[in-house]
Protein backbone atom coordinates (compact mmCIF):
# COMPACT_ATOMS: atom_id res chain seq x y z
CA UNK A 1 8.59 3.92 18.80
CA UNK A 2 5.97 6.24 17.62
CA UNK A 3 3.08 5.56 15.75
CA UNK A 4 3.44 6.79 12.51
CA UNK A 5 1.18 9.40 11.23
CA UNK A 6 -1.26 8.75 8.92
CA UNK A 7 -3.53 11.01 6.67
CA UNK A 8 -6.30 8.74 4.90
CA UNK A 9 -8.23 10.44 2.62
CA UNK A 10 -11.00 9.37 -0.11
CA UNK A 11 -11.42 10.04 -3.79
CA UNK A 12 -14.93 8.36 -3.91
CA UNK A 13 -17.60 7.12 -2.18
CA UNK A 14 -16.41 5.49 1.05
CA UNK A 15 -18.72 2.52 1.33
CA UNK A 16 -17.34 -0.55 1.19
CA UNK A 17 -13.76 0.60 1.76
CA UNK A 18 -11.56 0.76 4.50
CA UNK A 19 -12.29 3.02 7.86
CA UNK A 20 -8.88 4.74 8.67
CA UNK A 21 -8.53 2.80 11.77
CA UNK A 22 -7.87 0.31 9.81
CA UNK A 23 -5.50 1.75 7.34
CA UNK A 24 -3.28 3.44 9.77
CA UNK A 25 -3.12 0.01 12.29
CA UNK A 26 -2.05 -1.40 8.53
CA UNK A 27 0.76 1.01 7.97
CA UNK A 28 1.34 1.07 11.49
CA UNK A 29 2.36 -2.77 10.50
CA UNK A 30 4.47 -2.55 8.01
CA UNK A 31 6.57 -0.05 9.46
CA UNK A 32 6.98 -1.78 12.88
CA UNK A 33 11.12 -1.94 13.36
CA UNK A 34 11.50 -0.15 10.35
CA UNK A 35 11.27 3.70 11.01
CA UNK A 36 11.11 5.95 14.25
CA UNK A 37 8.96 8.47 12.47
CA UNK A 38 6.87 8.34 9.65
CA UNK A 39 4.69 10.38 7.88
CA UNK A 40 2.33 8.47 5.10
CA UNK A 41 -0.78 9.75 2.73
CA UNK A 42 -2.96 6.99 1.91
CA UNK A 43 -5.33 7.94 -0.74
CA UNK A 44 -7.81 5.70 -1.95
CA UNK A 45 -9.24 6.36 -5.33
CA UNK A 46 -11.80 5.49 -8.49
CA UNK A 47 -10.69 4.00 -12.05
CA UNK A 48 -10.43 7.16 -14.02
CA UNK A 49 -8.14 8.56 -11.36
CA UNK A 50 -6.22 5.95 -10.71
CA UNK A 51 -5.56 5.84 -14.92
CA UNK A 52 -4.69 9.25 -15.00
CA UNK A 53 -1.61 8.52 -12.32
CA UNK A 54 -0.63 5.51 -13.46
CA UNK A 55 -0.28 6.50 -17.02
CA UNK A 56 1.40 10.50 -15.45
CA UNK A 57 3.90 8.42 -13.47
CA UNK A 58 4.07 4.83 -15.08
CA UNK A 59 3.62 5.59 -18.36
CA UNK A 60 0.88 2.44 -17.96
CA UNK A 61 -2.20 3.79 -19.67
CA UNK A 62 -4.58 1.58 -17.06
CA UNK A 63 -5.84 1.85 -13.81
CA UNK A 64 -3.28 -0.60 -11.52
CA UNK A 65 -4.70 -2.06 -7.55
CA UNK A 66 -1.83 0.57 -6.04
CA UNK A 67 0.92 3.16 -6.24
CA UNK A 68 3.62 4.25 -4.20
CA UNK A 69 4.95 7.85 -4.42
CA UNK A 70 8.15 7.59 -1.73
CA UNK A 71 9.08 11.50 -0.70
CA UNK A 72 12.14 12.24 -2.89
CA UNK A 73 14.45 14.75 -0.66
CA UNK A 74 17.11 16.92 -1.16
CA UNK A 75 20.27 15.58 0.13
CA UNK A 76 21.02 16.35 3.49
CA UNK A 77 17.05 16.80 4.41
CA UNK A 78 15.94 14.70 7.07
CA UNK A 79 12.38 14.14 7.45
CA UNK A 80 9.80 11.79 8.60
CA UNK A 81 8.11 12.07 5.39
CA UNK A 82 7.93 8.48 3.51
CA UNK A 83 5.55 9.53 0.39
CA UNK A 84 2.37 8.50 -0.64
CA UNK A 85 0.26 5.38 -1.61
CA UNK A 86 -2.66 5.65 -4.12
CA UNK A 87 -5.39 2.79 -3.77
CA UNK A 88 -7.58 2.17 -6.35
CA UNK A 89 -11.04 0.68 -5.21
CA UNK A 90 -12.16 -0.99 -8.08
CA UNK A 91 -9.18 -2.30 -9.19
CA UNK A 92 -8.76 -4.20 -5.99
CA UNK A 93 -12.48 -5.04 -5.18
CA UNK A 94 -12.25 -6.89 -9.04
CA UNK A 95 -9.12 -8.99 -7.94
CA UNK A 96 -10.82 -9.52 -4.25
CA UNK A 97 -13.63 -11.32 -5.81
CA UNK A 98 -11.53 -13.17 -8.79
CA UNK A 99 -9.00 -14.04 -6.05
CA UNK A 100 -11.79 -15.41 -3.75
CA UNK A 101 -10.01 -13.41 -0.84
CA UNK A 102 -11.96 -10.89 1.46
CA UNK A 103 -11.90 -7.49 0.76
CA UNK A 104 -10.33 -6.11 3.52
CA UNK A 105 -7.90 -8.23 3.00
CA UNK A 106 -6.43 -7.42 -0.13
CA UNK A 107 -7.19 -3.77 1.05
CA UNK A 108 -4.61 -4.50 4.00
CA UNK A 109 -2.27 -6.43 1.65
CA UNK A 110 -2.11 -3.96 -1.10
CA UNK A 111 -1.28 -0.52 1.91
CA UNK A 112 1.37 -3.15 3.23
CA UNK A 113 2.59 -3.83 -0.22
CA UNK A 114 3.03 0.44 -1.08
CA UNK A 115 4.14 0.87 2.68
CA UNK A 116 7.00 -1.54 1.68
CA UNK A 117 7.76 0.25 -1.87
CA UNK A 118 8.28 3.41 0.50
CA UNK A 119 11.00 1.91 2.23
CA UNK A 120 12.52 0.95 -0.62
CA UNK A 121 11.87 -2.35 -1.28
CA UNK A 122 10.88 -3.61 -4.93
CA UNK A 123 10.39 -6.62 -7.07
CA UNK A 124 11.95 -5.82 -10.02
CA UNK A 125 13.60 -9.44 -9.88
CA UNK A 126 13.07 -12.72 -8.57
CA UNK A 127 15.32 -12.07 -5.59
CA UNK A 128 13.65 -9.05 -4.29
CA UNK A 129 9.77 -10.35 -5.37
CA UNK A 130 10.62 -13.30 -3.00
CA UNK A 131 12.39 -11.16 -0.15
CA UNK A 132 9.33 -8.38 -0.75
CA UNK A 133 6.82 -11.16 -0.67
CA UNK A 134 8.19 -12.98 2.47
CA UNK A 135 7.95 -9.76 4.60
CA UNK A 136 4.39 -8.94 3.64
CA UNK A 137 3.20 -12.45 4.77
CA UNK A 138 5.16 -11.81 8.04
CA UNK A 139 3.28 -8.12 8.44
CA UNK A 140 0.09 -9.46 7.35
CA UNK A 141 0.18 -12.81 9.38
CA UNK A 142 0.36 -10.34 12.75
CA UNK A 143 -2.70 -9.04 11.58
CA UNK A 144 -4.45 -12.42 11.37
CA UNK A 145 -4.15 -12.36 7.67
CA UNK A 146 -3.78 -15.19 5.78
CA UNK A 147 -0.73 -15.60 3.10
CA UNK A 148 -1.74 -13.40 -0.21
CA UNK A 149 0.34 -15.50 -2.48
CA UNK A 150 -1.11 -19.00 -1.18
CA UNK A 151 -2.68 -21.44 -3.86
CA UNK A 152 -1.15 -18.77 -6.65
C-alpha cells in the first residue's frame, strides 16, 4: 500500500506545532487498511480563521479544535482525493493544557479524528461516537499514544 500523500501547510506561526513528519506518519495511521491511495490537505490554522470556517461551513459562530472537508465527487469520478482537515492551534493547545495531555498528542489525536471524518465515519450518535472512538484509540495506541478519552 502506498503512503498517502500529504500536503501540510501553516496559517500561522509554526512554533510549537507539529513538523509534517509528524502529521503525514499521523494520517499515514489512520488510513492504514483503509485506502490504497489517498490524497489529504492538512492545514493548521489561528482563531480568527478557524471562526470564519466554522461559522462558513457549520454555521457555529466559534473557532472549534478541527474540521474535516471530505472531497465531494461527481458520480462516477474516481480519485484518490479524501478532502481536507483544518486544525486550529489555539483551540487545541487550550484543551491540551485543560486536559493535562501533551500537545502533540492531542495534535495527533485531533488529524486522526478528521482523517476518520474523511472516510466517513461520524458521531452523530452514541453508536457511531463509540465505534469512531474505539478506532482512534486503536490508531493512536500504534503510535505510542495513550487513550484520549481515558479518565473523561
Amino acid at each position: 500500500m502506498a503512503e498517502p500523500a500529504v500536503s501540510v501547510s501553516y496559517g500561522l506561526p509554526r512554533r510549537g506545532l507539529p513538523a509534517p513528519a509528524s502529521v503525514r506518519r499521523w494520517v499515514a495511521a489512520a488510513l492504514t487498511g483503509r485506502r490504497a491511495r489517498a490524497e489529504v490537505s492538512v492545514r493548521f490554522v489561528d482563531s480568527p480563521e478557524g471562526r470564519a470556517l466554522n461559522r462558513a461551513y457549520r454555521g457555529k459562530d466559534y473557532a472549534t479544535n478541527v474540521l474535516s472537508f471530505p472531497v465531494e465527487l461527481p458520480p462516477g469520478v474516481r480519485s484518490p482525493l479524501l478532502g481536507d482537515i483544518v486544525v486550529c492551534a489555539p483551540v487545541v493547545a487550550m484543551e491540551a493544557l485543560a486536559q493535562g495531555k501533551p500537545l502533540a498528542h492531542h495534535h495527533a489525536h485531533l488529524v486522526v479524528h478528521g482523517c476518520l471524518h474523511l472516510l466517513g465515519m461520524d458521531h452523530q450518535n452514541e453508536a457511531e461516537a463509540e465505534a469512531m472512538e474505539a478506532r482512534e484509540r486503536r490508531i493512536l495506541a500504534r503510535l505510542g499514544i495513550p487513550d484520549p478519552y481515558a479518565g473523561r
